[in-house]
Protein backbone atom coordinates (compact mmCIF):
# COMPACT_ATOMS: atom_id res chain seq x y z
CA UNK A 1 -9.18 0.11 -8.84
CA UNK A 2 -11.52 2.34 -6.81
CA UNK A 3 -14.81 4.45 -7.11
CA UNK A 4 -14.90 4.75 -3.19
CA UNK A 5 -14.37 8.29 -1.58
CA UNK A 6 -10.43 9.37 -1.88
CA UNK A 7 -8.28 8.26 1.12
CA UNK A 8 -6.25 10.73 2.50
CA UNK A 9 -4.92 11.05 6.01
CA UNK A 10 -7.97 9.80 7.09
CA UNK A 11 -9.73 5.86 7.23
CA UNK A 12 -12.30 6.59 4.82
CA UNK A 13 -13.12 3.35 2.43
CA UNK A 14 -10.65 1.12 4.99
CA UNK A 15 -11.64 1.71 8.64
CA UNK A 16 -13.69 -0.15 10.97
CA UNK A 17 -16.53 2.23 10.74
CA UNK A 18 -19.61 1.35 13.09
CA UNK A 19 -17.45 -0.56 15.15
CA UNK A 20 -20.25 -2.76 16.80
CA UNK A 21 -22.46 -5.45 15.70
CA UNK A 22 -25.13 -4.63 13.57
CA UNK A 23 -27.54 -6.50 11.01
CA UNK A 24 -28.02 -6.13 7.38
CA UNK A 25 -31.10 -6.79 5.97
CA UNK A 26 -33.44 -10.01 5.32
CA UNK A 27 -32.11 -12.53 3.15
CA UNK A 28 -35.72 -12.74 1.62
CA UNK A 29 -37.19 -16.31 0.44
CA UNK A 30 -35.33 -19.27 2.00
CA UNK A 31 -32.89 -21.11 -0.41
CA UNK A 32 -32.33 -24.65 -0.26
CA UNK A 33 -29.03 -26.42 1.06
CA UNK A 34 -29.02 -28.58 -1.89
CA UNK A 35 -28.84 -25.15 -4.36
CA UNK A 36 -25.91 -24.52 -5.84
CA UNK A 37 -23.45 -21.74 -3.58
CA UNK A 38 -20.99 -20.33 -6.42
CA UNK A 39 -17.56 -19.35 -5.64
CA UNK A 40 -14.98 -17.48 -7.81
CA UNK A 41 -11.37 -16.68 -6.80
CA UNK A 42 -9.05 -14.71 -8.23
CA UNK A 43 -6.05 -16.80 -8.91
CA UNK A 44 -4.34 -20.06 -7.82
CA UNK A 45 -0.62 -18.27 -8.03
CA UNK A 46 -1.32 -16.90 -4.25
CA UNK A 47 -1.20 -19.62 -1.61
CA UNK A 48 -3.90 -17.69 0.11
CA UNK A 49 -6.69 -17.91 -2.24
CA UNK A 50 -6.21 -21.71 -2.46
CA UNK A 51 -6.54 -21.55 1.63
CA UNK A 52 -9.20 -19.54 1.33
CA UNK A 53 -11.30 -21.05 -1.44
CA UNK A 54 -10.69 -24.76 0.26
CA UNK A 55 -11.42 -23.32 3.92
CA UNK A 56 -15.21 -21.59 2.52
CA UNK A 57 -15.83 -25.27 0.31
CA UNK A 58 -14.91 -27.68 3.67
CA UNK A 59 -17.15 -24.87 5.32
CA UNK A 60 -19.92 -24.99 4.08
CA UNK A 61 -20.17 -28.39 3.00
CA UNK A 62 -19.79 -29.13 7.18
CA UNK A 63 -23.13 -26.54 7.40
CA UNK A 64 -24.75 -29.24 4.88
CA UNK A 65 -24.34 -27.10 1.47
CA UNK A 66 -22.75 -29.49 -0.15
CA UNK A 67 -23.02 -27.90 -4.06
CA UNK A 68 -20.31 -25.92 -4.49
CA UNK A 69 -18.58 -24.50 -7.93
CA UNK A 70 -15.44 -23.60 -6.74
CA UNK A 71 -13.64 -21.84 -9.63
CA UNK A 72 -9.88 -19.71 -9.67
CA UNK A 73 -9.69 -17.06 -12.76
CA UNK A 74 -6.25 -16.76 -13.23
CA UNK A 75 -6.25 -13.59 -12.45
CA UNK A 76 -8.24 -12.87 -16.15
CA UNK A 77 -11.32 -10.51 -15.37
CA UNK A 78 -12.80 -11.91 -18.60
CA UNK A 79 -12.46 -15.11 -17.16
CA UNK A 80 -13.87 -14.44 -13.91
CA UNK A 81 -17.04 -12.71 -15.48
CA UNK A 82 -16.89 -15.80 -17.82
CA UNK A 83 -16.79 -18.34 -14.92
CA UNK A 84 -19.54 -16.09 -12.43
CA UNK A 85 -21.68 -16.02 -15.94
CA UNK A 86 -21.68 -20.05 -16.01
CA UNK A 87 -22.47 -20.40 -12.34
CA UNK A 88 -25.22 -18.38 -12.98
CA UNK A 89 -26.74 -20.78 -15.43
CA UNK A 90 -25.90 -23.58 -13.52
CA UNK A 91 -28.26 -22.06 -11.20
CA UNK A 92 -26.55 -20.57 -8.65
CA UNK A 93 -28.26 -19.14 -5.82
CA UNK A 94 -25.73 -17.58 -4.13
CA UNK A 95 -21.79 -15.84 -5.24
CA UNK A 96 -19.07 -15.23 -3.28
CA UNK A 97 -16.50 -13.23 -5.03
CA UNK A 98 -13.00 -12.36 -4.74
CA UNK A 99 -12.92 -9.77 -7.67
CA UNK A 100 -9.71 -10.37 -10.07
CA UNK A 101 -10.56 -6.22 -10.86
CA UNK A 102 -12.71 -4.54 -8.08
CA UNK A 103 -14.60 -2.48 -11.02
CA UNK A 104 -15.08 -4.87 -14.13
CA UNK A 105 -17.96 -6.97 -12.59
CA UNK A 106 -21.09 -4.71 -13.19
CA UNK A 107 -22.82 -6.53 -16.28
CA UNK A 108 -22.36 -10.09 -14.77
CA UNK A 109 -23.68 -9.14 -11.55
CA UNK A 110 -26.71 -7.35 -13.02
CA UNK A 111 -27.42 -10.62 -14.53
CA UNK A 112 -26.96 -12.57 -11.20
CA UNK A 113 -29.39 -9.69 -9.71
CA UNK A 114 -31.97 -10.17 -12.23
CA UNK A 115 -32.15 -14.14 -11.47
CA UNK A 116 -32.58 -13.29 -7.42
CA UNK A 117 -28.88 -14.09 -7.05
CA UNK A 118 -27.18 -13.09 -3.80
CA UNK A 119 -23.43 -11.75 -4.08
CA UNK A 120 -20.97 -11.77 -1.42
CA UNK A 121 -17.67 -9.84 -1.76
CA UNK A 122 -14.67 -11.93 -0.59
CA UNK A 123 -12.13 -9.39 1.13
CA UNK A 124 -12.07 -7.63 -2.30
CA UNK A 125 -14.53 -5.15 -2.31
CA UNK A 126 -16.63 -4.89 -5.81
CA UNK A 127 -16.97 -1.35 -7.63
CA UNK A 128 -19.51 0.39 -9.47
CA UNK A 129 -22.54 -2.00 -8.82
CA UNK A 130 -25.30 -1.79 -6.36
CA UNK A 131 -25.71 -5.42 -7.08
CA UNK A 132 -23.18 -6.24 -4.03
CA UNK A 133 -24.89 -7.42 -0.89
CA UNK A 134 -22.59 -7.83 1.71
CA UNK A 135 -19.02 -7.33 2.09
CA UNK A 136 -16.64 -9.59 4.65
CA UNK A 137 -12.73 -8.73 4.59
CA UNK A 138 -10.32 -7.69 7.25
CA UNK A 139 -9.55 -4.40 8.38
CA UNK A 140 -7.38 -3.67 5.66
CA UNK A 141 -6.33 -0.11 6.72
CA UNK A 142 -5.49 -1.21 9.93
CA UNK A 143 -3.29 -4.01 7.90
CA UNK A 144 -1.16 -1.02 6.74
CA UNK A 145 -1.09 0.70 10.02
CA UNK A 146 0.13 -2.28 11.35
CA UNK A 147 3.29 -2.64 9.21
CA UNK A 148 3.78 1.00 9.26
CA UNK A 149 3.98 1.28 13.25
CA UNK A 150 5.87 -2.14 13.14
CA UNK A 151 8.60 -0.17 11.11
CA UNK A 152 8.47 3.03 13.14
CA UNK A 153 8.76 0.93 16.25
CA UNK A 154 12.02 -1.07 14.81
CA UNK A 155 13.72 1.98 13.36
CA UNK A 156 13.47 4.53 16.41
CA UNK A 157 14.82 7.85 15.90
CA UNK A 158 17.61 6.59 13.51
CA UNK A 159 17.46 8.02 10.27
CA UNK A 160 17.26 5.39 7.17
CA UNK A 161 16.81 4.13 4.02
CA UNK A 162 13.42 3.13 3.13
CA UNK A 163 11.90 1.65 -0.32
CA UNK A 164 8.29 1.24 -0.73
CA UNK A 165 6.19 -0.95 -2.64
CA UNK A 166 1.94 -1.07 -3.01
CA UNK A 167 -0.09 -3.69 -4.02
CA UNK A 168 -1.71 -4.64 -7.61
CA UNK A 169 -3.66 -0.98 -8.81
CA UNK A 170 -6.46 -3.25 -9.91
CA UNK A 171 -6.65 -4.62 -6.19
CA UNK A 172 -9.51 -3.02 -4.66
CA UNK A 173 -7.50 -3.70 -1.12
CA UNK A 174 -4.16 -2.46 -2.30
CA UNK A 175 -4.65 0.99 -1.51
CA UNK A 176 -6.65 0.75 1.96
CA UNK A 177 -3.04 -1.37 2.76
CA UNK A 178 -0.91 1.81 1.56
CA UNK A 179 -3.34 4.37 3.30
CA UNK A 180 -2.38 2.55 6.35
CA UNK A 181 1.55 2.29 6.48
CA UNK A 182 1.52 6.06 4.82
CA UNK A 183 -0.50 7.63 7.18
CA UNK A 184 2.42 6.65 9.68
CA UNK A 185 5.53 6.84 7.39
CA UNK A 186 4.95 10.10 5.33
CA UNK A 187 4.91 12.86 8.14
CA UNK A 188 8.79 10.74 9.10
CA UNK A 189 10.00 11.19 5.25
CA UNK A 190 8.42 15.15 5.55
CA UNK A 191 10.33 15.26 8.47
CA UNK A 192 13.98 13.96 7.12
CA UNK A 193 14.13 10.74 9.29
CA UNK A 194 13.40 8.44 6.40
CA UNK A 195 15.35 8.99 3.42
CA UNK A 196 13.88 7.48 0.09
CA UNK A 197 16.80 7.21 -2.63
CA UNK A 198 14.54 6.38 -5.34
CA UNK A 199 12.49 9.27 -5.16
CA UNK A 200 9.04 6.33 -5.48
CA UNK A 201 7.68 7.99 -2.46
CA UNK A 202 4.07 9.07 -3.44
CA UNK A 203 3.46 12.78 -2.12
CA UNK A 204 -0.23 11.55 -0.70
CA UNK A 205 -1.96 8.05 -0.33
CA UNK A 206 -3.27 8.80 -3.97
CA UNK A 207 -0.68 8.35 -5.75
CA UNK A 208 0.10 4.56 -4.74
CA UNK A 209 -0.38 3.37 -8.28
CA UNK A 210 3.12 4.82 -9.42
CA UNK A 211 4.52 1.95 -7.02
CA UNK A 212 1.83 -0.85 -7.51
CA UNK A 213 3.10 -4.33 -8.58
CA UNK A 214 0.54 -5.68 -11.19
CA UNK A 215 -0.95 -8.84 -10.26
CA UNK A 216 1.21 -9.41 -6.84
CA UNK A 217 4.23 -11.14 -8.33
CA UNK A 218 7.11 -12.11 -6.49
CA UNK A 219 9.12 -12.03 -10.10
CA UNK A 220 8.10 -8.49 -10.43
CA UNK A 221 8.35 -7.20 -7.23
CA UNK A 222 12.13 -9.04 -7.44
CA UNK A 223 12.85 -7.40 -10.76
CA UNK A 224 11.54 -3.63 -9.16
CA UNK A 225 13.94 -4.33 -6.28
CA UNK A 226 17.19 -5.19 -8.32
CA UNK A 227 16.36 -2.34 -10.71
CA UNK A 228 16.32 0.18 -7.55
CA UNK A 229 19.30 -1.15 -5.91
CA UNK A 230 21.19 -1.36 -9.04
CA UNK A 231 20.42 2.42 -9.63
CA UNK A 232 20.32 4.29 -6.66
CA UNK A 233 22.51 1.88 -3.77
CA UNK A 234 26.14 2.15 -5.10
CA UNK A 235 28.97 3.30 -3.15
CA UNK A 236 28.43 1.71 -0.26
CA UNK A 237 24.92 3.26 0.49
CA UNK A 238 22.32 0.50 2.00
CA UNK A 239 18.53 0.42 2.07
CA UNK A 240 17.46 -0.05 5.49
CA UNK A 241 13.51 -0.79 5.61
CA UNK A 242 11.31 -2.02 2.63
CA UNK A 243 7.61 -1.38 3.24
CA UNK A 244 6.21 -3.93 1.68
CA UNK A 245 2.41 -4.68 1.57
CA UNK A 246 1.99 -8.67 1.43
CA UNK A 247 4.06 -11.83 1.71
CA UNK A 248 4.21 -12.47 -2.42
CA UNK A 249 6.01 -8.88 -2.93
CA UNK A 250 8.27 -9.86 0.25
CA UNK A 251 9.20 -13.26 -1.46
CA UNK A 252 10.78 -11.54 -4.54
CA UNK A 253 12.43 -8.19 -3.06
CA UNK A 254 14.03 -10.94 -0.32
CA UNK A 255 14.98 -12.57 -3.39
CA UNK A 256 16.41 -9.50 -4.98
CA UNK A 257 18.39 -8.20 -1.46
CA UNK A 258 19.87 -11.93 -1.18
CA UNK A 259 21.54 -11.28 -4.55
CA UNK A 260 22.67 -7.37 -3.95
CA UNK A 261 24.69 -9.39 -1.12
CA UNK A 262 22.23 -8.63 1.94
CA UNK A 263 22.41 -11.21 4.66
CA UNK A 264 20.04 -12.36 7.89
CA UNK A 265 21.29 -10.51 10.89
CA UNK A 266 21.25 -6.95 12.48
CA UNK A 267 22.13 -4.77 8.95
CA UNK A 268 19.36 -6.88 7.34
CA UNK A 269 16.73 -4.54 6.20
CA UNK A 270 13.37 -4.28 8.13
CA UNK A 271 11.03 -5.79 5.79
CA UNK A 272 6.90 -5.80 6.01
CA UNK A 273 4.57 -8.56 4.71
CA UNK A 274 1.11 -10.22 5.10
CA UNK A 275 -0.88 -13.26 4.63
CA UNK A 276 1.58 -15.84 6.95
CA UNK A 277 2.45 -17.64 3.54
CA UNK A 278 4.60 -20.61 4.34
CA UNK A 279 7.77 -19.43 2.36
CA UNK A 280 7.40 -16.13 4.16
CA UNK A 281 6.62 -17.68 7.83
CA UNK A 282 10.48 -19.89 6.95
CA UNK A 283 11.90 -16.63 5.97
CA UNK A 284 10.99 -14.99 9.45
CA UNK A 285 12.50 -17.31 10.95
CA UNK A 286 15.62 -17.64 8.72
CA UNK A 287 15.86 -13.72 9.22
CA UNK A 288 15.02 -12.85 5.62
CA UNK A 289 11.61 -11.35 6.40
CA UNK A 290 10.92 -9.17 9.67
CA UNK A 291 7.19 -9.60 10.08
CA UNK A 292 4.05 -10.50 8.89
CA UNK A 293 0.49 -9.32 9.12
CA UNK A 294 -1.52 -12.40 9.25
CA UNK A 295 -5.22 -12.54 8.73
CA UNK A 296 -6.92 -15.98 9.17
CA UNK A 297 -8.66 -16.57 6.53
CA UNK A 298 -10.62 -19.15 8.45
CA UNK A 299 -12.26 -16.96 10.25
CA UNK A 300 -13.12 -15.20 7.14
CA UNK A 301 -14.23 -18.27 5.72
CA UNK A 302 -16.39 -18.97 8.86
CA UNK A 303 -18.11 -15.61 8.59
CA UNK A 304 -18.89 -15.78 4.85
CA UNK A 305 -20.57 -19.12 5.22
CA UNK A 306 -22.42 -18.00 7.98
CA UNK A 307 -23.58 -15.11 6.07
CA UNK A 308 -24.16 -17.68 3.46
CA UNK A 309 -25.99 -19.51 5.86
CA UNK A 310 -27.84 -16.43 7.11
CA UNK A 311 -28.81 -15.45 3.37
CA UNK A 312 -30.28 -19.18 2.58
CA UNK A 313 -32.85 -19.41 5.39
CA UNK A 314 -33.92 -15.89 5.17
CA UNK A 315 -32.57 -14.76 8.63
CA UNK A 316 -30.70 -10.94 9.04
CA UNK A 317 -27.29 -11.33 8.16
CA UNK A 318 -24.52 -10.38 10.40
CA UNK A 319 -22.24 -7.51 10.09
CA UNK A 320 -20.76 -4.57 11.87
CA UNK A 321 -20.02 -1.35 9.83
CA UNK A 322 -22.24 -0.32 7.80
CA UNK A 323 -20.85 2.71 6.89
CA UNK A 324 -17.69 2.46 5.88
CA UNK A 325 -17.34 0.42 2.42
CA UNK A 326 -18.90 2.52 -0.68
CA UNK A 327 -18.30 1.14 -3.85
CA UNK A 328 -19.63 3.86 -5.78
CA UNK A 329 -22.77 3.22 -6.13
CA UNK A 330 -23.81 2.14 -2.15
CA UNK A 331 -22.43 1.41 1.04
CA UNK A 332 -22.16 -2.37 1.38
CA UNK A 333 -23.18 -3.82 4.79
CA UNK A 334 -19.73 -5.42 5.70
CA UNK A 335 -18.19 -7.65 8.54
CA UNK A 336 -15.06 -6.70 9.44
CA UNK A 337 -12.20 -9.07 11.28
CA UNK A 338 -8.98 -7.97 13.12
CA UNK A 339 -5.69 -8.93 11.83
CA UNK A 340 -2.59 -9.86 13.81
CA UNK A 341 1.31 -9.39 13.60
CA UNK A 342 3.41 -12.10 13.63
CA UNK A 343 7.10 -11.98 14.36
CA UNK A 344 9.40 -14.75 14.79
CA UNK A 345 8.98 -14.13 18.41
CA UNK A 346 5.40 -15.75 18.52
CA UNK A 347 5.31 -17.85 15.26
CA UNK A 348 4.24 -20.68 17.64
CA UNK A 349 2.16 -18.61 19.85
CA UNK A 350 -0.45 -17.63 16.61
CA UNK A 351 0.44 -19.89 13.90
CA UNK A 352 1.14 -23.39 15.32
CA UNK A 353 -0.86 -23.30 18.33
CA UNK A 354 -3.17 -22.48 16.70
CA UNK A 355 -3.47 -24.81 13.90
CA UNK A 356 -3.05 -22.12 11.23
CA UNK A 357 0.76 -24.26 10.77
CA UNK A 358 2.00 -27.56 11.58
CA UNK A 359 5.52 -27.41 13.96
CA UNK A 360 6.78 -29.66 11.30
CA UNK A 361 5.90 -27.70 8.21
CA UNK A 362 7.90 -24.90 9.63
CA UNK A 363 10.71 -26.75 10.72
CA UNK A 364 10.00 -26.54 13.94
């Protein structure tokens, strides 16, 4: 997944970096509203990405760009390159790309570079090519530190269970979100207070791989689940905490505790997500899920078509760490937003009140 510098105990590759406002460079010769903006997702299997793909469309086409190729790769990297290849001689002027594989994209994106095309990352940051222009995403260390200090918080000094899960290793995010919740939870399994039956504890941050789910599936990350408690949770012996690192994985391994017997209440295992997926947001509130990070992907949306925006009539394009994000190759000037926990505490509070969720779409 990565060519960026090696995270350790350290932010490096998933901090916030400059931490104020700064400006990337020109976005050259202006480009016309009625050009052609491409935009490739990686998959329509993750509620998000159809959000966040319909959010950046609705966007945009309210700035007045109202060309659009909005395309989902099913999470094929041939197919992506395919589909970014196309847009490209359709005319494209400008990508925005949520990477299917963080390092496969170098040869299409030399192509886009040697038309004058402009690439935005999407919250995936793309490897190995100094063809990337900007970056936008979320904090996505802080998204781990989040769930990790959630779990500390909830567990005290009582010693427990834990099972952990990482993200999909071709997920250029997936280990910035590990980096995060390990920098808290390792020194408390060094120290004896957490207890990890299966032994899939990686020693350092590195090593997250050796627990990633491949592509995010909830019927993997279910199957991983059963298979643990079936092998290492008999006589009696419960799993306490499950650190896991989005709402899709959370779907399946509540799936998978449902069936071992667990039930909502105060034994139910502390368990981590993030994205505020609808199934997940009714399972924190049923008691099935304990939190989840949520990142508004409008606001992500809002910032990539302003950079879009910013790009097209040649103005300095917005960001605020530009020092954090190497690919590889380059640091990519990047915009960085804040995510949020939500518990069932404040569901209303963040989600509803805000318009992220209708009251009645939650049951509410």
């Amino acid at each position: 997944m990565f060519t960026t510098a090696a995270c350790s105990s350290s932010r490096d590759g998933g901090g916030s970096g400059a931490g104020t406002n700064a400006s990337g460079g020109s976005g050259g010769a202006t480009i016309s509203k009625s050009s052609l903006i491409g935009i490739s997702m990686p998959t329509k299997s993750l509620e998000r990405w159809n959000r966040d793909g319909a959010n950046l469309v609705q966007k945009l086409k309210s700035m007045g760009y109202t060309k659009t190729s909005l395309q989902y790769a099913d999470n094929k990297t041939e197919q992506q390159s395919s589909q970014i290849q196309n847009m490209i001689n359709q005319g494209a002027k400008i990508l925005v790309i949520a990477a299917v594989d963080g390092t496969a994209l170098t040869p299409v994106l030399q192509t886009a570079a040697n038309k004058g095309v402009k690439v935005i990352a999407y919250d995936r940051l793309i490897n190995g090519s100094k063809n990337v222009d900007y970056y936008a995403t979320f904090d996505n260390y802080k998204v781990g530190q989040l769930q990790g200090n959630f779990i500390k918080s909830k567990i005290g000094s009582t010693k427990v269970n834990l099972e952990a899960f990482a993200g999909s290793p071709d997920d250029n995010n997936a280990k910035f979100f590990f980096s995060g919740a390990w920098d808290v939870l390792n020194p408390l399994i060094k120290s004896g207070q957490i207890t990890v039956p299966s032994k899939k504890a990686p020693a350092t941050n590195d090593g997250w791989k050796s627990i990633g789910i491949q592509g995010w599936t909830s019927d993997a990350a279910q199957s991983e689940m059963q298979n643990r408690l079936n092998s290492f949770y008999g006589g009696g012996k419960k799993v306490n905490v499950v650190l896991s690192p989005n709402d899709s994985l959370a779907l399946g391994i509540a799936q998978a505790l449902a069936a071992a017997g667990y039930k909502p209440g105060a034994s139910y295992p502390v368990l981590t997500g993030q994205d505020a997926d609808l199934a997940n947001v009714k399972n924190i509130i049923a008691g099935k899920q304990s939190m989840t990070v949520w990142k508004d992907t409008r606001a992500l949306g809002n910032e990539v078509a302003k950079m879009v925006d910013q790009i097209a009539t040649g103005a300095k394009v917005d960001v605020n760490d530009e020092k954090t994000y190497n690919n590889g190759i380059k640091v990519v000037p990047t915009y960085l937003l804040a995510p949020v926990v939500v518990t069932k505490d404040d569901i209303k509070a963040k989600l509803v009140d805000s318009g992220f969720y209708q009251a009645s779409e939650l049951g509410l």
